[in-house]
Structures are given as C-alpha cells and as structure tokens.
N, C-alpha and C. Protein backbone atom coordinates (compact mmCIF):
# COMPACT_ATOMS: atom_id res chain seq x y z
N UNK A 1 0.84 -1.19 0.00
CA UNK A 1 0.00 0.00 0.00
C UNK A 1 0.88 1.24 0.00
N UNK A 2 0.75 1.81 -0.90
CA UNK A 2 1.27 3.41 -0.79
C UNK A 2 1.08 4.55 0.19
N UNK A 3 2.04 5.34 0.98
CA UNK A 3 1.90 6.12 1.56
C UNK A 3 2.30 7.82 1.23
N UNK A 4 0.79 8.63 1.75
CA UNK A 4 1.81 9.95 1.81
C UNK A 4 3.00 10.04 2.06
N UNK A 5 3.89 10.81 1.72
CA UNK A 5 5.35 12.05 2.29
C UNK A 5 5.48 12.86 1.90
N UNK A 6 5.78 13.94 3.14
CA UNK A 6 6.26 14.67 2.40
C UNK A 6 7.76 15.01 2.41
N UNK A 7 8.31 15.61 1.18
CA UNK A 7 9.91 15.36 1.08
C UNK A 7 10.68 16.73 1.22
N UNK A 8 11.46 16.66 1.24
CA UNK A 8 12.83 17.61 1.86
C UNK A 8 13.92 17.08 0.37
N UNK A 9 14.03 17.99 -0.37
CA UNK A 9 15.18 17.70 -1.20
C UNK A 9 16.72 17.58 -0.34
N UNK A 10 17.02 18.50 0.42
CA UNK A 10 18.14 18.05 1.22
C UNK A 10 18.45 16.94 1.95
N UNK A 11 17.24 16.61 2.84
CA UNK A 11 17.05 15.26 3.01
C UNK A 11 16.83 14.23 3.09
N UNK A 12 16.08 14.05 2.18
CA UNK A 12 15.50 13.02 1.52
C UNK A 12 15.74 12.61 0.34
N UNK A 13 16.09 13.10 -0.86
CA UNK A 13 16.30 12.85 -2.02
C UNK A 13 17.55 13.05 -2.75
N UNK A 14 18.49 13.91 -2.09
CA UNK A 14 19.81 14.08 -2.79
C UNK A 14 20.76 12.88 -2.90
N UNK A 15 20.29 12.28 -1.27
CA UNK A 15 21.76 11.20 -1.33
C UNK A 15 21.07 9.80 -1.66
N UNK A 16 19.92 9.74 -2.64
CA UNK A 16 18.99 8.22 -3.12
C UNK A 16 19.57 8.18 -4.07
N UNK A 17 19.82 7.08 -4.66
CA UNK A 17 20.05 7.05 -6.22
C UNK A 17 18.46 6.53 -6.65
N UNK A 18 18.75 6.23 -7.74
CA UNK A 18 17.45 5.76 -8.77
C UNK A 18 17.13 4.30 -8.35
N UNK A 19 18.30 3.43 -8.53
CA UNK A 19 18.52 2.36 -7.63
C UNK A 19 17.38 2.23 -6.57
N UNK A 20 17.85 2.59 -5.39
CA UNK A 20 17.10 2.94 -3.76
C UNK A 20 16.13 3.55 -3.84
N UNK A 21 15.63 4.73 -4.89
CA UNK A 21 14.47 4.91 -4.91
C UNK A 21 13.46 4.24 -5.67
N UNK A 22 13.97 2.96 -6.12
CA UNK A 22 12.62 1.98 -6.89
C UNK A 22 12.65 1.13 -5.83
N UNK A 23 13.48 0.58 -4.91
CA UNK A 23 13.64 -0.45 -3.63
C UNK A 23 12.40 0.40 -2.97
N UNK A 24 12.24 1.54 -2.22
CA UNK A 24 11.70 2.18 -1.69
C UNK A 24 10.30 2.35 -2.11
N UNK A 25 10.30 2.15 -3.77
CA UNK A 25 8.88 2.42 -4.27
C UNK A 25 8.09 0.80 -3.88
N UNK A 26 9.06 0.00 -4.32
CA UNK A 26 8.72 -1.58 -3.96
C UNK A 26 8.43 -1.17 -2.80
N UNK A 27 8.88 -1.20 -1.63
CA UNK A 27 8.56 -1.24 -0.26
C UNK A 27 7.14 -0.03 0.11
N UNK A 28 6.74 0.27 -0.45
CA UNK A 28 4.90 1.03 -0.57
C UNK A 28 5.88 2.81 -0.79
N UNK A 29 6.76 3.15 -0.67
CA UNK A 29 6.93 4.71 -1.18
C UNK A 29 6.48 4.99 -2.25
N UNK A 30 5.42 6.00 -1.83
CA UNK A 30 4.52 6.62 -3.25
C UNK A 30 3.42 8.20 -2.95
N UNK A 31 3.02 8.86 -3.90
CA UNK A 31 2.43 9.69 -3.46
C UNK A 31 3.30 10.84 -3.12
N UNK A 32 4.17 11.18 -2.74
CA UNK A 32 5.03 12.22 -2.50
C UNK A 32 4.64 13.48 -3.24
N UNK A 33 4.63 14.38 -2.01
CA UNK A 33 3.92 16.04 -1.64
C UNK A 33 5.35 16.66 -1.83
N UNK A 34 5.44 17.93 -2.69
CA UNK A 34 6.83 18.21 -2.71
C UNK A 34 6.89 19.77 -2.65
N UNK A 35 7.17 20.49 -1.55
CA UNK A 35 6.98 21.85 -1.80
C UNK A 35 8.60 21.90 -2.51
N UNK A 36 8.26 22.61 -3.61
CA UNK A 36 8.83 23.63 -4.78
C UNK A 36 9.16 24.66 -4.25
N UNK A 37 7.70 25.02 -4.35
CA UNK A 37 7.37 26.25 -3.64
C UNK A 37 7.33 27.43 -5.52
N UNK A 38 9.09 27.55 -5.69
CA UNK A 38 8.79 28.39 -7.23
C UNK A 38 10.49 27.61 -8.41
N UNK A 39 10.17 28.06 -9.03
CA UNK A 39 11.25 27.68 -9.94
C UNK A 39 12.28 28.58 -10.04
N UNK A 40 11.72 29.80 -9.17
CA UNK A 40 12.64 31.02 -9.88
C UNK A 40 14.48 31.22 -8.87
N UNK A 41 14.82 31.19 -9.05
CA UNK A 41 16.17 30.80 -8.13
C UNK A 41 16.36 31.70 -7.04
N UNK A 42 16.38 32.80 -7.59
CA UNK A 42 16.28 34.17 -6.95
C UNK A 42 15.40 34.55 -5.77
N UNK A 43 13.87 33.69 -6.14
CA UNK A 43 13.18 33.89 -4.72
C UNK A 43 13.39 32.32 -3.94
N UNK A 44 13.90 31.53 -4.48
CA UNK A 44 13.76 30.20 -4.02
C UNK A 44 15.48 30.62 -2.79
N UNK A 45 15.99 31.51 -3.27
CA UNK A 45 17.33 31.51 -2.43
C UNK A 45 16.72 33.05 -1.42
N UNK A 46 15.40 33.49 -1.78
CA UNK A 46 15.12 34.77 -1.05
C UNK A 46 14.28 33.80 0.22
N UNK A 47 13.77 33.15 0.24
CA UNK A 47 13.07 32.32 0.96
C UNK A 47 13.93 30.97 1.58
N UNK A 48 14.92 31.42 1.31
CA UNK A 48 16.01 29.88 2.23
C UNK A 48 15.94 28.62 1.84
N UNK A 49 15.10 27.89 0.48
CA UNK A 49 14.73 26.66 0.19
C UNK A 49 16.01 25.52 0.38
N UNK A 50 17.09 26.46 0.18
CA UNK A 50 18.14 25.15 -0.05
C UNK A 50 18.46 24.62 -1.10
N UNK A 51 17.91 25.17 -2.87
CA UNK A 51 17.94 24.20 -3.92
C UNK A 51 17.37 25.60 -4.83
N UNK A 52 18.57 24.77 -5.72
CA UNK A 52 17.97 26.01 -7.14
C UNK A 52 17.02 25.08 -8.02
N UNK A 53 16.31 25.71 -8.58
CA UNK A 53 15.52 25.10 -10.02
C UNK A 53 15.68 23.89 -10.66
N UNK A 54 17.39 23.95 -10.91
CA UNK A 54 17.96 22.78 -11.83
C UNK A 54 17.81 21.89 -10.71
N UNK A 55 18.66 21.94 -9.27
CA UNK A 55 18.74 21.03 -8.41
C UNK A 55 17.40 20.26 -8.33
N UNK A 56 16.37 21.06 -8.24
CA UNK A 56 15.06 19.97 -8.05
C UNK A 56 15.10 19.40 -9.25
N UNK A 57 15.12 20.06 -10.58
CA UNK A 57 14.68 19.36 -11.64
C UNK A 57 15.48 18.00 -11.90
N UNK A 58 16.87 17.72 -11.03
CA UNK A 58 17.55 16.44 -11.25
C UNK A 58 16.77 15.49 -10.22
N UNK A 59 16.61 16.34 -9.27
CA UNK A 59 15.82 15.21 -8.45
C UNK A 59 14.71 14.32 -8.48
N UNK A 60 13.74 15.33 -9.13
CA UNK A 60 12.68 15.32 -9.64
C UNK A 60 12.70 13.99 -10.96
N UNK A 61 13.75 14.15 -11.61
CA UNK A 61 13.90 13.08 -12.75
C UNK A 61 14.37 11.86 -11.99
N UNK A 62 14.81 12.16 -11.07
CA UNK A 62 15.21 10.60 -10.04
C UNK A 62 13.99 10.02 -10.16
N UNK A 63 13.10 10.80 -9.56
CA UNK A 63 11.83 10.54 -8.91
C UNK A 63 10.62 9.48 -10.35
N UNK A 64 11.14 10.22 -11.63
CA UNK A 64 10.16 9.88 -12.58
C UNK A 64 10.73 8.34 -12.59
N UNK A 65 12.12 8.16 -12.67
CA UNK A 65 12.49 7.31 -13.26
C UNK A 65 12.60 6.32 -12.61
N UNK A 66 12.08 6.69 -11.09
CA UNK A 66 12.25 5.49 -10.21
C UNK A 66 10.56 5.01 -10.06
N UNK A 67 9.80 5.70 -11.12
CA UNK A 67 8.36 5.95 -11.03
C UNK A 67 7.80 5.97 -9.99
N UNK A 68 7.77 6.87 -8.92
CA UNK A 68 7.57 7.11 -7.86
C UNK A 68 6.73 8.76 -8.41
N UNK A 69 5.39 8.17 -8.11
CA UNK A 69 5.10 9.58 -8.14
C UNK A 69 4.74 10.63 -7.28
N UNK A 70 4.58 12.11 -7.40
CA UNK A 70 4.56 13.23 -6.80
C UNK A 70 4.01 14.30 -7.48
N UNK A 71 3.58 15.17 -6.59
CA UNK A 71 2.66 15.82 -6.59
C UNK A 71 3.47 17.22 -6.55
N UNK A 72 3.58 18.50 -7.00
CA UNK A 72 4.28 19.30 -7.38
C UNK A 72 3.82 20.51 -6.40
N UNK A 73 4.39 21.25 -5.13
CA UNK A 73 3.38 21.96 -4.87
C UNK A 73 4.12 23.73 -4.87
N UNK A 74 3.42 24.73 -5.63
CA UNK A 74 4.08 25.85 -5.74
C UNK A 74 3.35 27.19 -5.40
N UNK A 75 4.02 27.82 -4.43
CA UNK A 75 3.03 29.32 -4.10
C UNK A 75 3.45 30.57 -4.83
N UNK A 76 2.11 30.99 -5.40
CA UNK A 76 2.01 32.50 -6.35
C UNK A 76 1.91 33.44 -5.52
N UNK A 77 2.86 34.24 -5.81
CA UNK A 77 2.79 35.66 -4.74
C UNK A 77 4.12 35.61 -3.86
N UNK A 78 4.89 34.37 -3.74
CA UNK A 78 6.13 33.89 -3.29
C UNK A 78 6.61 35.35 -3.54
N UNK A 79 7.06 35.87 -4.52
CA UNK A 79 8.41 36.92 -4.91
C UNK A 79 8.03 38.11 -4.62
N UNK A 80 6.91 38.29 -4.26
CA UNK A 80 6.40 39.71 -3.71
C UNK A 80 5.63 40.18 -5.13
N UNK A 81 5.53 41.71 -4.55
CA UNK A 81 4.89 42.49 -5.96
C UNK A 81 5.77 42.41 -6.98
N UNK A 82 5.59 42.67 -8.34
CA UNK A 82 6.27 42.55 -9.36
C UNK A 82 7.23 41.62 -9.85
N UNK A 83 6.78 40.26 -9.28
CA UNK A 83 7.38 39.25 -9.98
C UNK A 83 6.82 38.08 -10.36
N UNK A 84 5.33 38.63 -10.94
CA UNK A 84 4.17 37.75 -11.47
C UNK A 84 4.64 36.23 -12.33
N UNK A 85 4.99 37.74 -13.61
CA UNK A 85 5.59 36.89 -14.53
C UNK A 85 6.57 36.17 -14.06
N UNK A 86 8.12 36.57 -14.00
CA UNK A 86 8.89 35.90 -13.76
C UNK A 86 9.04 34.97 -13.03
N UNK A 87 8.55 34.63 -12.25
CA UNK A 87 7.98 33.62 -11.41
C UNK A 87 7.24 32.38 -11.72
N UNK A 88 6.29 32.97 -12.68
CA UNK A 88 5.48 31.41 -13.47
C UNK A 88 6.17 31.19 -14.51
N UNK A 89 7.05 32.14 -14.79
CA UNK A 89 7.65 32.00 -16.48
C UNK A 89 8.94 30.29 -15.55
N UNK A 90 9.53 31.05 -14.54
CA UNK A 90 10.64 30.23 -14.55
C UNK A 90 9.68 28.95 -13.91
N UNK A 91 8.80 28.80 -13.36
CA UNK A 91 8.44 27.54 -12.32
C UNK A 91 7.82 26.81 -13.45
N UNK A 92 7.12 27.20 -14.86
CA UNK A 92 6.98 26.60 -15.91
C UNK A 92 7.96 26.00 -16.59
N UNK A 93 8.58 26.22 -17.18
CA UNK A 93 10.25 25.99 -16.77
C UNK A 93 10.76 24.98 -16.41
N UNK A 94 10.43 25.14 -15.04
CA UNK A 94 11.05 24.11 -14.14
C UNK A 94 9.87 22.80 -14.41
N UNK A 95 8.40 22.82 -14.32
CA UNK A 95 7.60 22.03 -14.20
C UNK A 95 7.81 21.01 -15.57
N UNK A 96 7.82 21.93 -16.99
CA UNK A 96 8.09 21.43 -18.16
C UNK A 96 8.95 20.14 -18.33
N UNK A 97 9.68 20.24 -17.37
CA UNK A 97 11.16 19.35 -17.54
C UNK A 97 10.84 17.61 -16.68
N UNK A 98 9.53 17.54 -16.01
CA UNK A 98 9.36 16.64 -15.40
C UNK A 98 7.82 15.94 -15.17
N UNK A 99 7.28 15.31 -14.83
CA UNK A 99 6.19 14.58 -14.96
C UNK A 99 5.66 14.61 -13.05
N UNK A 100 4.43 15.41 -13.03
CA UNK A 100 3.70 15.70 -12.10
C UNK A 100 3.06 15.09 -11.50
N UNK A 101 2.34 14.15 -10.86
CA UNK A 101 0.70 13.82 -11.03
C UNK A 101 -0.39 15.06 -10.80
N UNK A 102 0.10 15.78 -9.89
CA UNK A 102 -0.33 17.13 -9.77
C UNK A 102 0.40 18.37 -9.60
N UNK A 103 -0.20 19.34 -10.09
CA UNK A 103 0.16 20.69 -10.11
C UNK A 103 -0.46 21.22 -8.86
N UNK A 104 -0.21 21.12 -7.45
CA UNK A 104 -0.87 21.81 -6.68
C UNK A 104 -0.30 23.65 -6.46
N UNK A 105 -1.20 24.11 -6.65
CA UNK A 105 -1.17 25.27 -6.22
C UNK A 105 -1.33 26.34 -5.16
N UNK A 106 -0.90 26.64 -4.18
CA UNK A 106 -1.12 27.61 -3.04
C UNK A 106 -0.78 29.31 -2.75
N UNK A 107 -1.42 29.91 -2.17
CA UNK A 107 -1.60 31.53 -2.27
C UNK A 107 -0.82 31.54 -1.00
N UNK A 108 0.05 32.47 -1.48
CA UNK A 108 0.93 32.95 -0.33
C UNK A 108 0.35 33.61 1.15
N UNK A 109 0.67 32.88 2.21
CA UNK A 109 0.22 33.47 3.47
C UNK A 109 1.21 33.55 3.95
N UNK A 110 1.26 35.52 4.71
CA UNK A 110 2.10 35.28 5.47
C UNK A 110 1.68 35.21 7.24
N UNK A 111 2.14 34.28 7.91
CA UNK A 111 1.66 33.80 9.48
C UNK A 111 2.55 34.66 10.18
N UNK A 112 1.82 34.75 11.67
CA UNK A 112 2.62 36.11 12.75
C UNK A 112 3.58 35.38 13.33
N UNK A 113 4.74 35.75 13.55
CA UNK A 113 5.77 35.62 13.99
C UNK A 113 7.12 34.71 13.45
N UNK A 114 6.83 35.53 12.13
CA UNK A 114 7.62 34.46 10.93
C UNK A 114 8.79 35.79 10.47
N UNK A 115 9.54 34.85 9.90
CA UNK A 115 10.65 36.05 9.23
C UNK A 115 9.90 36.86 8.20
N UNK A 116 9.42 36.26 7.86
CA UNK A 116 8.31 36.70 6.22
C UNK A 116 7.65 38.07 6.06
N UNK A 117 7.00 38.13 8.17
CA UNK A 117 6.15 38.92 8.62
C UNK A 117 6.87 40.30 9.13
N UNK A 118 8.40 40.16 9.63
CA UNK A 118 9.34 40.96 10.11
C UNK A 118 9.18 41.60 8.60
N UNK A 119 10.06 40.58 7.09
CA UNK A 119 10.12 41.80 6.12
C UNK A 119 8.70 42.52 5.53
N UNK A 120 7.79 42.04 5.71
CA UNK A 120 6.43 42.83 5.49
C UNK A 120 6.54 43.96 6.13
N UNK A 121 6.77 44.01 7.75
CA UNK A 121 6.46 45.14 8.83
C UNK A 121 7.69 46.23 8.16
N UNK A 122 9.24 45.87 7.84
CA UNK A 122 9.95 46.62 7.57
C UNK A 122 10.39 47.10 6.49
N UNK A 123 9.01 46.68 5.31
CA UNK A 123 9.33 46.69 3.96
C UNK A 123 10.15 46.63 3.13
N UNK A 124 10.91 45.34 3.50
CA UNK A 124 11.88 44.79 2.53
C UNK A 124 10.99 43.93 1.77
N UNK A 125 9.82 43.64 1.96
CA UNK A 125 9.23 42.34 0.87
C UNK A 125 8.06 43.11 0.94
N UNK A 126 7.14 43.09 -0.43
CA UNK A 126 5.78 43.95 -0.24
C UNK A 126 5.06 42.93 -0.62
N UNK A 127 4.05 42.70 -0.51
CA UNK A 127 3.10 41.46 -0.96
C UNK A 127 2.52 42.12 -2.21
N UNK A 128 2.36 41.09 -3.25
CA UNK A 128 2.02 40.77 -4.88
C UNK A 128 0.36 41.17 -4.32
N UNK A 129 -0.46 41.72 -5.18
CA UNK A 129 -1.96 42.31 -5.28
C UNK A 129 -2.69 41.23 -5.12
N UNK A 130 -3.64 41.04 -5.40
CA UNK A 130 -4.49 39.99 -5.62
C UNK A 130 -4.68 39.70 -7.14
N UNK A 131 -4.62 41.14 -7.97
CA UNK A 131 -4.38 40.60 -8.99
C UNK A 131 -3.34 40.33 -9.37
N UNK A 132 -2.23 40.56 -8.96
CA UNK A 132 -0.84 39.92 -9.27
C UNK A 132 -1.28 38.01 -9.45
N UNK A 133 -1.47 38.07 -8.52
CA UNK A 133 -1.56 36.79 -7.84
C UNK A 133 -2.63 35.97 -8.92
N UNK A 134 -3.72 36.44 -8.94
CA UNK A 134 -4.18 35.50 -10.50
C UNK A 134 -3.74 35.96 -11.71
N UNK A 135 -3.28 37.28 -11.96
CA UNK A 135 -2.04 36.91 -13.62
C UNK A 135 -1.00 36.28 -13.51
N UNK A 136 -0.76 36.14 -11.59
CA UNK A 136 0.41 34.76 -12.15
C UNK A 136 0.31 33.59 -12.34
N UNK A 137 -1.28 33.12 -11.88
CA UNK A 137 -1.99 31.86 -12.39
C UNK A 137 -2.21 31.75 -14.02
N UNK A 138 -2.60 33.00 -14.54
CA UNK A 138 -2.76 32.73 -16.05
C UNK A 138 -1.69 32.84 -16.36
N UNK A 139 -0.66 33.29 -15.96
CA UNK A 139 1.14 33.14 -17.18
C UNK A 139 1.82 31.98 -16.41
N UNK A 140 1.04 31.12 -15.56
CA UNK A 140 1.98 29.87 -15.30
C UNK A 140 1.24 29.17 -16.14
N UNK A 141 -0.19 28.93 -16.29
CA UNK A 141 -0.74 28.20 -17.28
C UNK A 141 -0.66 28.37 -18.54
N UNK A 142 -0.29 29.52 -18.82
CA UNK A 142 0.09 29.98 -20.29
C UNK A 142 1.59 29.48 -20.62
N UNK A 143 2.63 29.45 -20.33
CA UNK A 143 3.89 28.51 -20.18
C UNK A 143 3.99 27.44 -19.80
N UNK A 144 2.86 26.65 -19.14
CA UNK A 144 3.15 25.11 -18.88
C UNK A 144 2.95 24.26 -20.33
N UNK A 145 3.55 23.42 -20.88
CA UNK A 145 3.59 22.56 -22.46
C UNK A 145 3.48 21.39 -21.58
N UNK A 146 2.66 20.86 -21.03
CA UNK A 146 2.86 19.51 -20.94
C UNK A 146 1.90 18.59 -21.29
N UNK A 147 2.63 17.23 -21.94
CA UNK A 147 1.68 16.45 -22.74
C UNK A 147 1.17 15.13 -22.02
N UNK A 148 2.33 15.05 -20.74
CA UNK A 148 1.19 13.92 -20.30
C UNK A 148 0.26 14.26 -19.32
N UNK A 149 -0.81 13.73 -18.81
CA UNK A 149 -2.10 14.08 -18.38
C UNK A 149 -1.35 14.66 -16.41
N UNK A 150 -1.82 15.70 -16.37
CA UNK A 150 -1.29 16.09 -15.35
C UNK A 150 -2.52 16.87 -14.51
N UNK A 151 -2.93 16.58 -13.22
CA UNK A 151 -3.72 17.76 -12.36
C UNK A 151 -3.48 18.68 -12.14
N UNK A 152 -4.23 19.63 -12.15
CA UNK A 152 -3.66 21.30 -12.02
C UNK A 152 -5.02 21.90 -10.77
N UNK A 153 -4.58 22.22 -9.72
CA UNK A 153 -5.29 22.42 -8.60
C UNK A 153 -4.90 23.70 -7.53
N UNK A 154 -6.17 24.48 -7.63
CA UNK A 154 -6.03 25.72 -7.01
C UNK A 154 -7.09 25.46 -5.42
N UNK A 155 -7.12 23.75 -5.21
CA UNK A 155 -8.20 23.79 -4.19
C UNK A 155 -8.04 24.30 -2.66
N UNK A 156 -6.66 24.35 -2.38
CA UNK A 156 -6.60 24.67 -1.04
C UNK A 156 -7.28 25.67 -0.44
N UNK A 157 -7.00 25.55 0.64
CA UNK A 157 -7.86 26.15 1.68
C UNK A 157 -7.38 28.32 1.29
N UNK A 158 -5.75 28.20 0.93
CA UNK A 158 -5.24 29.39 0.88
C UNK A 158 -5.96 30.39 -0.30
N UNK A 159 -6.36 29.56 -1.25
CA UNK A 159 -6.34 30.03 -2.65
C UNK A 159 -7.65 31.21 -2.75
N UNK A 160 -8.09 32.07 -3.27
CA UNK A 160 -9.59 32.95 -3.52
C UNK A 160 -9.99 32.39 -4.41
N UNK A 161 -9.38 31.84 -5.19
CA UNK A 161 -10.01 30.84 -6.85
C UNK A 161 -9.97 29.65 -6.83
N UNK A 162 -11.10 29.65 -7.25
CA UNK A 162 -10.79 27.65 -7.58
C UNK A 162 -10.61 27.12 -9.08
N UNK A 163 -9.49 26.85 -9.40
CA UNK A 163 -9.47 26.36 -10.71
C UNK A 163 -8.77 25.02 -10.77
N UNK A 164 -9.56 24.44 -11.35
CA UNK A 164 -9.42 22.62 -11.40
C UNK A 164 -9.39 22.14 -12.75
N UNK A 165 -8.64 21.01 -12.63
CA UNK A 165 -8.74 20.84 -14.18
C UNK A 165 -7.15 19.63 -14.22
N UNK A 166 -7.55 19.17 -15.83
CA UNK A 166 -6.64 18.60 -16.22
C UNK A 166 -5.54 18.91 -17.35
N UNK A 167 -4.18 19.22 -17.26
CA UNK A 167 -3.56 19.47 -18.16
C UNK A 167 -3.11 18.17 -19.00
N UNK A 168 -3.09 18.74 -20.13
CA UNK A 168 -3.27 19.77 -21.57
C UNK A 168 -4.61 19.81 -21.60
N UNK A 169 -6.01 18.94 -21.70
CA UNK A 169 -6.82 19.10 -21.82
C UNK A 169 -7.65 20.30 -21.38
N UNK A 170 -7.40 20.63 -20.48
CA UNK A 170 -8.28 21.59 -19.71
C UNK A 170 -7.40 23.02 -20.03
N UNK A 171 -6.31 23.01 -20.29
CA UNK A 171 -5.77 24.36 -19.72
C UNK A 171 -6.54 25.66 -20.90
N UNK A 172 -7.23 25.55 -22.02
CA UNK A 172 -8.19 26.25 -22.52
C UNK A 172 -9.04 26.87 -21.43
N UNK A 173 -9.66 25.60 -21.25
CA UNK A 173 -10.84 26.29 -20.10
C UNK A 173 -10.51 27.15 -18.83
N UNK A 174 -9.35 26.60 -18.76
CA UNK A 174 -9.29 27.40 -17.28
C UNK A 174 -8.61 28.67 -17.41
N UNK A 175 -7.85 28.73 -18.81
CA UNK A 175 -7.81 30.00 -18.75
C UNK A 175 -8.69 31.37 -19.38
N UNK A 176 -9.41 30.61 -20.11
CA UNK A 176 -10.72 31.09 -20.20
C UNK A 176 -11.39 31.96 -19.22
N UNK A 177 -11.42 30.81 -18.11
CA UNK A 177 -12.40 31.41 -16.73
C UNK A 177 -11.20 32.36 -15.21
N UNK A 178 -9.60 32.44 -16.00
CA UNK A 178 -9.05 33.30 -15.44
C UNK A 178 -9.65 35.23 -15.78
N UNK A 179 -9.21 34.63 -17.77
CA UNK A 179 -9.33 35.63 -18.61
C UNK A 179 -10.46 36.28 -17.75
N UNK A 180 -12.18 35.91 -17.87
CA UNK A 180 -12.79 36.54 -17.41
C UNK A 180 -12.90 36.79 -16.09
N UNK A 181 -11.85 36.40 -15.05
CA UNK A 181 -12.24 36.93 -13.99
C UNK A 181 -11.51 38.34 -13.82
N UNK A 182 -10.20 38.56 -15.04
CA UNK A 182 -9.49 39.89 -14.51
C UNK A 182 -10.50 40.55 -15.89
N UNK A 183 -10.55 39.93 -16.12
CA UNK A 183 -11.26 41.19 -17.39
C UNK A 183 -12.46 42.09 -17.14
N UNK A 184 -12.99 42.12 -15.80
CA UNK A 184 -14.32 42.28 -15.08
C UNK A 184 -13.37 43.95 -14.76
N UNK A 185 -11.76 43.98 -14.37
CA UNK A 185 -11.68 45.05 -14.57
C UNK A 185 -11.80 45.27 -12.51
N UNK A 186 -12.57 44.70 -11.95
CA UNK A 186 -13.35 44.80 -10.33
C UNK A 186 -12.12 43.51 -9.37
N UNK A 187 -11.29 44.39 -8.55
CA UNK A 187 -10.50 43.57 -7.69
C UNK A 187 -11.86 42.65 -6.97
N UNK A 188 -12.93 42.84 -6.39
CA UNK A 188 -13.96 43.11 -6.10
C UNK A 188 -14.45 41.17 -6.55
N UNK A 189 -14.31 41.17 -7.84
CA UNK A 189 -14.58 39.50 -8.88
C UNK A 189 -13.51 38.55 -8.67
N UNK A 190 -12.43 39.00 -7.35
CA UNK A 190 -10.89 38.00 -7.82
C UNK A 190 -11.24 36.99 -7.22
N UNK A 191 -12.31 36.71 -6.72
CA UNK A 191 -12.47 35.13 -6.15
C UNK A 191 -13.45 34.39 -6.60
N UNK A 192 -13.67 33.34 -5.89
CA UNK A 192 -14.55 32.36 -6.86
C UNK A 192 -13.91 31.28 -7.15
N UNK A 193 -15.41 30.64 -7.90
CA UNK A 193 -14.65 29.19 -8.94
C UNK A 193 -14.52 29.57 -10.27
N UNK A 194 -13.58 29.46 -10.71
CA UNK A 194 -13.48 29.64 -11.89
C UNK A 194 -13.46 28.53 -12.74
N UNK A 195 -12.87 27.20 -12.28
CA UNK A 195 -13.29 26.18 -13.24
C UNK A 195 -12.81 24.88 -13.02
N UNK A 196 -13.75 23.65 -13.00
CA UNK A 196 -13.63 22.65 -11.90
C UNK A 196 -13.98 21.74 -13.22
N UNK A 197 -13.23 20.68 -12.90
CA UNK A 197 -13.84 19.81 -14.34
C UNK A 197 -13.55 18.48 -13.49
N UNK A 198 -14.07 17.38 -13.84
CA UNK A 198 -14.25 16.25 -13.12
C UNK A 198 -12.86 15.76 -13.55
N UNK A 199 -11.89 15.69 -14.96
CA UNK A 199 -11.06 15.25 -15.48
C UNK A 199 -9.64 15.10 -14.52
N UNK A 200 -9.78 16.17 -13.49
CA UNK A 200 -8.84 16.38 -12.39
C UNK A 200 -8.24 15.35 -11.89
N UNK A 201 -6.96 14.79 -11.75
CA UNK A 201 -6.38 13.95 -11.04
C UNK A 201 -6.45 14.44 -9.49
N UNK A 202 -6.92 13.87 -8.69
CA UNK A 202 -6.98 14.32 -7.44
C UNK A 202 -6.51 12.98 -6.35
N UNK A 203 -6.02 12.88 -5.04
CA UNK A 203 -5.33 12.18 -4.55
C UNK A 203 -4.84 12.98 -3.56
C-alpha cells in the first residue's frame, strides 16, 4: 500500500540514487507532496529553500524514473509584488522538464511571527496584489507545455479561486475562466470558482 510524504530535497532525495528509490517504491513509497514552492532561483534563495531550479529538476527526474510519483506543490505571490511573470515563467520551466501527477497550487500566506512577517512590517518584501496573484496563475498556465495528463489544482484552503482541471486538456478552459475573472476590470470578482472539471487527477 502506498503512503503519503512529504519530502525535503536536502534530506531526503539528494543522497537516493534511482537504484534505492525503486527499492523504496517496492517497499509502498509513493504519493510524495513536494513543496517547490517556485522555480525562480532568486526567490527560491530569497526564501532559504536550499535548492535552485535545476537542483530539483535532477531530483525530480530521479523521482520519474524510479516511477515514484509526486505531486508538485508551488506558491504564487512567493516573490512579492512585481514578480508575477517571472515567477510562473521560470516555475513553468522548471515544471516542463518533469512529470507531475499534480500541479498543486497555493496563495501565499504570510503567518505572525515568521521572518516573512518581520520583512512585510519593515518593507523589505511587499506582498504581490491579488491581482498579481491571479495573472500569475494565467502566465503559469500559459507557459506550462505539458503532454502527459497532469492535475492542475487551485483547491486549497489558501487560494480565492478555484481552478481545477486537467492538463493539456483543460488548460483552454481554465484559462478562459481566469481571462474573465481579470477582465471584469473589479479587484472586487478576484475570487470564486473559476473552473472545476471532473477530469482532475486528485489524490
């Protein structure tokens, strides 16, 4: 039987080979939750992750090839204001290069008594708008190319939108029902469902 984990690239996955991680898949390892978090190096080293882009993306290919699958999980709004784009441009990028079962998605919170919350109070980090935050949902979906069937999930608890769906198939629709939620023009419309399709890999 397969179990949740969740993984730590530092410690968990750097020192496996491909080898040990199919022993491991034999022995029920499966399902693996993987905060990302972003692809972009710059905020991934502004946020302390421990691992640039490429580094996950080798790991990550451990992971395919030991067919062990995982679940991808990345927060919009990570880089602050004005780094919408760059942010989905590079975590597309990064996602492109590897095989998902899901695309989970989460909205940046910041919690009291965190470092996060110090640079908020002293404005070294400004928090991304709300609409930042769903044009960086439509330019990560607008840069993701991927052809095998992958979940793409905005369900958490953090998110104002709900957009569900299955990539390649779905990513029309859902950006469809981004398009019209900024096109309303009204910060006022940024939440909601925007688009839920049964096709969703969910797990």
């Amino acid at each position: 039987m397969c179990k949740r984990v969740d993984v730590c690239f530092n410690k968990n996955l750097r020192d496996k080979t491909v080898e040990q991680l199919e022993e491991l898949h034999r022995l029920g390892l499966g399902f693996l939750y993987i905060g990302l978090e972003s692809g972009c190096d710059h905020i991934l080293k502004q946020m302390k992750k421990g691992h640039t882009a490429d580094e996950a993306v080798e790991q990550l290919k451990k992971l395919n090839k030991a067919q062990i699958p995982f679940h991808s999980i990345l927060i919009y709004g990570l880089g602050g204001t004005g780094t919408a784009k760059e942010n989905a441009l590079a975590s597309a990028k990064m996602l492109n290069q590897v095989h998902s079962t899901n695309i989970i998605m989460m909205n940046l919170t910041v919690f009291p008594d965190t470092e996060l919350e110090k640079w908020c109070k002293d404005g070294s980090f400004v928090q991304a708008s709300g609409r930042e935050r769903i044009e960086e949902l439509a330019y990560l979906l607008e840069a993701l190319d991927l052809t095998t069937p992958t979940g793409f999930s905005t369900s958490h608890v953090t998110n104002p939108v709900m957009v569900t769906g299955t990539l390649p198939y779905d990513k029309a629709k859902m950006l469809e029902g981004i398009y019209k939620m900024l096109g309303t023009g009204k910060d006022s419309d940024l939440h909601g469902i925007v688009c839920i399709s049964n096709a969703a890999i969910e797990r």
